[in-house]
C-alpha atoms as a PDB file:
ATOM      1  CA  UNK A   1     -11.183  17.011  -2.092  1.00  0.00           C
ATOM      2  CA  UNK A   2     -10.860  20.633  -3.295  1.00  0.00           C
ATOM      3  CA  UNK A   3     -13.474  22.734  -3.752  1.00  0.00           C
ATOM      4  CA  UNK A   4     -13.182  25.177  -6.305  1.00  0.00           C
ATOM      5  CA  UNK A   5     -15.305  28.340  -6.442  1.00  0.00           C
ATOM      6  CA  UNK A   6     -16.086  29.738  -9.876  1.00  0.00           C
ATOM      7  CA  UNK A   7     -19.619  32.259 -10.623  1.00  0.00           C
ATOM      8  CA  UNK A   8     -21.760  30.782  -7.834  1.00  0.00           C
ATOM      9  CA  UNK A   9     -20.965  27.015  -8.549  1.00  0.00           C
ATOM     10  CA  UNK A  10     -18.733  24.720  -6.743  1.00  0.00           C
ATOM     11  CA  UNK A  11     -17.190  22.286  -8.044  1.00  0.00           C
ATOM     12  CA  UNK A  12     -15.364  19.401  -6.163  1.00  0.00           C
ATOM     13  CA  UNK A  13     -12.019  18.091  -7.632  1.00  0.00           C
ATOM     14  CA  UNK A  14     -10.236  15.144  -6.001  1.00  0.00           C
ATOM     15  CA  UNK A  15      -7.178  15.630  -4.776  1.00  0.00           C
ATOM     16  CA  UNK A  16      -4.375  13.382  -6.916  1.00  0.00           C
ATOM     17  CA  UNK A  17      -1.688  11.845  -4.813  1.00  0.00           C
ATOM     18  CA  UNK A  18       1.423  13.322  -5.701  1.00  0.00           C
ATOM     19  CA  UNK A  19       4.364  10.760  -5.813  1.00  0.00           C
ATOM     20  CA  UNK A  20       7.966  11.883  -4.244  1.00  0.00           C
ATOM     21  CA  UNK A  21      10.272   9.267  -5.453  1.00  0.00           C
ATOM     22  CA  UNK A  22      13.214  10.585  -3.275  1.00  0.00           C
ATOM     23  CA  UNK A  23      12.293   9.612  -0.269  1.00  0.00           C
ATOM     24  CA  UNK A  24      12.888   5.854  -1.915  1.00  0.00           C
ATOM     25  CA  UNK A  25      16.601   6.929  -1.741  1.00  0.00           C
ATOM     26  CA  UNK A  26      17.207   8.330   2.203  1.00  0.00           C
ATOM     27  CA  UNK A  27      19.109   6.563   4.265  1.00  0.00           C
ATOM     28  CA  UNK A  28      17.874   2.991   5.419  1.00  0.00           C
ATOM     29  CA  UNK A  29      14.616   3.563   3.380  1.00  0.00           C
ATOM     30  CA  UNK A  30      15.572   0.845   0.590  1.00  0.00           C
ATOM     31  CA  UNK A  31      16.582  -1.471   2.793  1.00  0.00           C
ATOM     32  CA  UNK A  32      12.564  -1.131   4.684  1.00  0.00           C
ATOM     33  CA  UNK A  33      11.443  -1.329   1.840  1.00  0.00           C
ATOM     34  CA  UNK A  34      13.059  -4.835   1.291  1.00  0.00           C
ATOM     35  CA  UNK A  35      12.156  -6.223   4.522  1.00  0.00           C
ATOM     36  CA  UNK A  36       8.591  -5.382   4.100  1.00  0.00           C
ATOM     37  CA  UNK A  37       8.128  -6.763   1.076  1.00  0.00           C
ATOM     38  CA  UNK A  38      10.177 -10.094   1.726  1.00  0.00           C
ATOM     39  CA  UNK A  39       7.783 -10.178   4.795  1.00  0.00           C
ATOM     40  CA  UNK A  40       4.604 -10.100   3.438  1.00  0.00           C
ATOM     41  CA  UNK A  41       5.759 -11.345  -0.184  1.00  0.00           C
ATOM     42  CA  UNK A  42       6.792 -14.929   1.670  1.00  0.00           C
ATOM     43  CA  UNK A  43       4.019 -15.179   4.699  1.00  0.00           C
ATOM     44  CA  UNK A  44       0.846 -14.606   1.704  1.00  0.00           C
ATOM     45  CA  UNK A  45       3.121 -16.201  -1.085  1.00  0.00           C
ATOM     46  CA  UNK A  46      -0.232 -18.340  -3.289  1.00  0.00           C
ATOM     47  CA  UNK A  47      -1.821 -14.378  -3.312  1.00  0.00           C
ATOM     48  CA  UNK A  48       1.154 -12.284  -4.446  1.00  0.00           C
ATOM     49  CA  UNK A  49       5.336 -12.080  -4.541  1.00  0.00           C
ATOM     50  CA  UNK A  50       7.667 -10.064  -3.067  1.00  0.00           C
ATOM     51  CA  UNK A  51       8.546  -8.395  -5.968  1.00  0.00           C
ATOM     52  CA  UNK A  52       4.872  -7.603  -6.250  1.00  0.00           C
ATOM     53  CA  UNK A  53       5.107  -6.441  -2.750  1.00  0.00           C
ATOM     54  CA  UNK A  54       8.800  -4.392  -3.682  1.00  0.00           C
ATOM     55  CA  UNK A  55       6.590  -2.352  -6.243  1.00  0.00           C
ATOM     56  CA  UNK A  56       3.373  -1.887  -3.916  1.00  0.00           C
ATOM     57  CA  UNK A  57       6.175  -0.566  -1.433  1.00  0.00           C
ATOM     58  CA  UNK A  58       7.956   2.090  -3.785  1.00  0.00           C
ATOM     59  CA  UNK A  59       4.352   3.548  -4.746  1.00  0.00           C
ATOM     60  CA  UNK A  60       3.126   3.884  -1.139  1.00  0.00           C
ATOM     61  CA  UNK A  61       6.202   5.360   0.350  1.00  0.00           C
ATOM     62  CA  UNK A  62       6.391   7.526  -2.605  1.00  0.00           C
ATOM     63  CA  UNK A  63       2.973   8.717  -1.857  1.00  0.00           C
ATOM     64  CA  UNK A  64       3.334   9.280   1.855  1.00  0.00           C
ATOM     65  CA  UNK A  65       6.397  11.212   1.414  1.00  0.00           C
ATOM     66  CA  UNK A  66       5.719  13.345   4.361  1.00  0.00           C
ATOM     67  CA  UNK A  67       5.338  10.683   6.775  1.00  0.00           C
ATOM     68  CA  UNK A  68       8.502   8.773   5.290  1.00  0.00           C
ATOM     69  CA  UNK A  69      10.158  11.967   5.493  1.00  0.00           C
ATOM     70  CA  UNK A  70       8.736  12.268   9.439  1.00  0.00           C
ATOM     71  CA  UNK A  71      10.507   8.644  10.285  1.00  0.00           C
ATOM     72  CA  UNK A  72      13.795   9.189   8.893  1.00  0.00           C
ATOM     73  CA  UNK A  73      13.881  12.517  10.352  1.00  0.00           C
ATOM     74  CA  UNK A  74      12.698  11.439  13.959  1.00  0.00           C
ATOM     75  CA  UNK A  75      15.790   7.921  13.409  1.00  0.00           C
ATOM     76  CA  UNK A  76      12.578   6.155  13.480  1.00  0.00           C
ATOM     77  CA  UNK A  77      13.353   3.387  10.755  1.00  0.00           C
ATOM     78  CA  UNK A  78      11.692   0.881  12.955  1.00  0.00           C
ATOM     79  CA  UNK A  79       8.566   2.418  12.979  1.00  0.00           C
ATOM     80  CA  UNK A  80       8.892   3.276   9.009  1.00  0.00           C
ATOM     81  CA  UNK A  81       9.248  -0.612   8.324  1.00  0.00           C
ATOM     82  CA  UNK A  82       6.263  -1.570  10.822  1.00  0.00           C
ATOM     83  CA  UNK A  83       3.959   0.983   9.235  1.00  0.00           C
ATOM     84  CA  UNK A  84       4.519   0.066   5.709  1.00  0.00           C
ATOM     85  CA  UNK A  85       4.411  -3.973   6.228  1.00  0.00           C
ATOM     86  CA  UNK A  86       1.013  -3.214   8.023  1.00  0.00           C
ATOM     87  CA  UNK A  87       0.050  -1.008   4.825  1.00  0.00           C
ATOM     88  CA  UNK A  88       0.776  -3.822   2.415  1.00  0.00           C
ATOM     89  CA  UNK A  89      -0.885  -6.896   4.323  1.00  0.00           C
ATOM     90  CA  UNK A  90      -3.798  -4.469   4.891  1.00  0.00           C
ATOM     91  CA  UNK A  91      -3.956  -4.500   0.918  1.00  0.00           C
ATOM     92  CA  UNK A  92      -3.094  -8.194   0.458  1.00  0.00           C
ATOM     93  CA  UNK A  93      -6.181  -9.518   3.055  1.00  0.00           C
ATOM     94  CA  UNK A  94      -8.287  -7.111   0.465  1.00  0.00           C
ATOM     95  CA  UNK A  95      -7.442  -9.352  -2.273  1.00  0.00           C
ATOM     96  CA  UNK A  96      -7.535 -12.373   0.087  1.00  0.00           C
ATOM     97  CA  UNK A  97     -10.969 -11.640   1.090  1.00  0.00           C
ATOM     98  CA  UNK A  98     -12.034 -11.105  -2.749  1.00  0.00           C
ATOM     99  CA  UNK A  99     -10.639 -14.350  -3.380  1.00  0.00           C
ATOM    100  CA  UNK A 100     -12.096 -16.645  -0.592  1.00  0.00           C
ATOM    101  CA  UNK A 101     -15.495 -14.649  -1.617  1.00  0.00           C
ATOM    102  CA  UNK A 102     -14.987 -15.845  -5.393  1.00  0.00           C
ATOM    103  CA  UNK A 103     -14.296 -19.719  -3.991  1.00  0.00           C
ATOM    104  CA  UNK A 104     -16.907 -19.720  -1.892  1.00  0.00           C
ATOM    105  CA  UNK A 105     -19.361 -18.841  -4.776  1.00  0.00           C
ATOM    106  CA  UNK A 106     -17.798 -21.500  -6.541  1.00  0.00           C
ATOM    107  CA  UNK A 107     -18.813 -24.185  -4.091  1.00  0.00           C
ATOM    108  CA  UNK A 108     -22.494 -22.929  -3.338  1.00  0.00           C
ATOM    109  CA  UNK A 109     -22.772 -23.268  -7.114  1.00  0.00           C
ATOM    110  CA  UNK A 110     -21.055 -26.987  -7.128  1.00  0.00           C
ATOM    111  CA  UNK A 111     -23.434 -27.644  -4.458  1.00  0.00           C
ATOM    112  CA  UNK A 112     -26.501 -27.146  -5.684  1.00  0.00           C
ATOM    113  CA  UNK A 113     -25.715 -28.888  -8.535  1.00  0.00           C
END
C-alpha cells in the first residue's frame, strides 16, 4: 500500500504490480519458463494446459522482475525454474481446491435427494 498524505487525510492507494517484460528475454529465462509450464501443465492436465501454464509463467516472472533479475544475476537458473513451478502449482491447487469444493456440493445435494 501507499499512503498518501493530502490536508490532514490519508488516503491508502494499492500498490499496482508493474510488469517488466524483459526479463522474459535473459539468458535461459525462456527456456524456465518452458519447463515449468510443461511441468505443471502435464502433472494437473483435467485443471489447466501448459499453454495456460506458459501464459501464467510470462505474467509472474514479468511481475517479479527483481527476483528474476536476482537469479540470472547470481547463475542461479535452477533456483529460477524451482521457484516459479512452485508459484504456478501453488495457483493450480487454488483452483483444484475450488473445484473439489464445487463437486462435493454437488454430491451432498444428490444425496439428500
Amino acid at each position: 500500500m501507499t499512503t498518501i498524505y493530502t490536508a490532514n487525510v490519508v488516503i491508502e492507494e494499492p500498490v499496482k504490480p508493474r510488469a517488466d517484460w524483459s526479463v522474459i528475454g535473459l539468458p535461459g529465462v525462456s527456456q524456465r519458463i518452458t519447463w515449468a509450464a510443461n511441468h505443471v501443465g502435464n502433472a494437473y492436465s483435467s485443471i489447466t494446459s501448459v499453454d495456460d501454464q506458459r501464459q501464467e509463467a510470462y505474467l509472474l516472472l514479468a511481475t517479479n522482475a527483481d527476483r528474476v533479475r536476482s537469479y540470472v544475476g547470481l547463475g542461479e537458473l535452477e533456483h529460477l525454474f524451482v521457484w516459479l513451478r512452485s508459484r504456478l502449482i501453488d495457483k493450480v491447487r487454488v483452483e483444484a481446491n475450488r473445484i473439489n469444493q464445487h463437486v462435493s456440493m454437488e454430491r451432498l445435494r444428490e444425496s439428500c435427494e
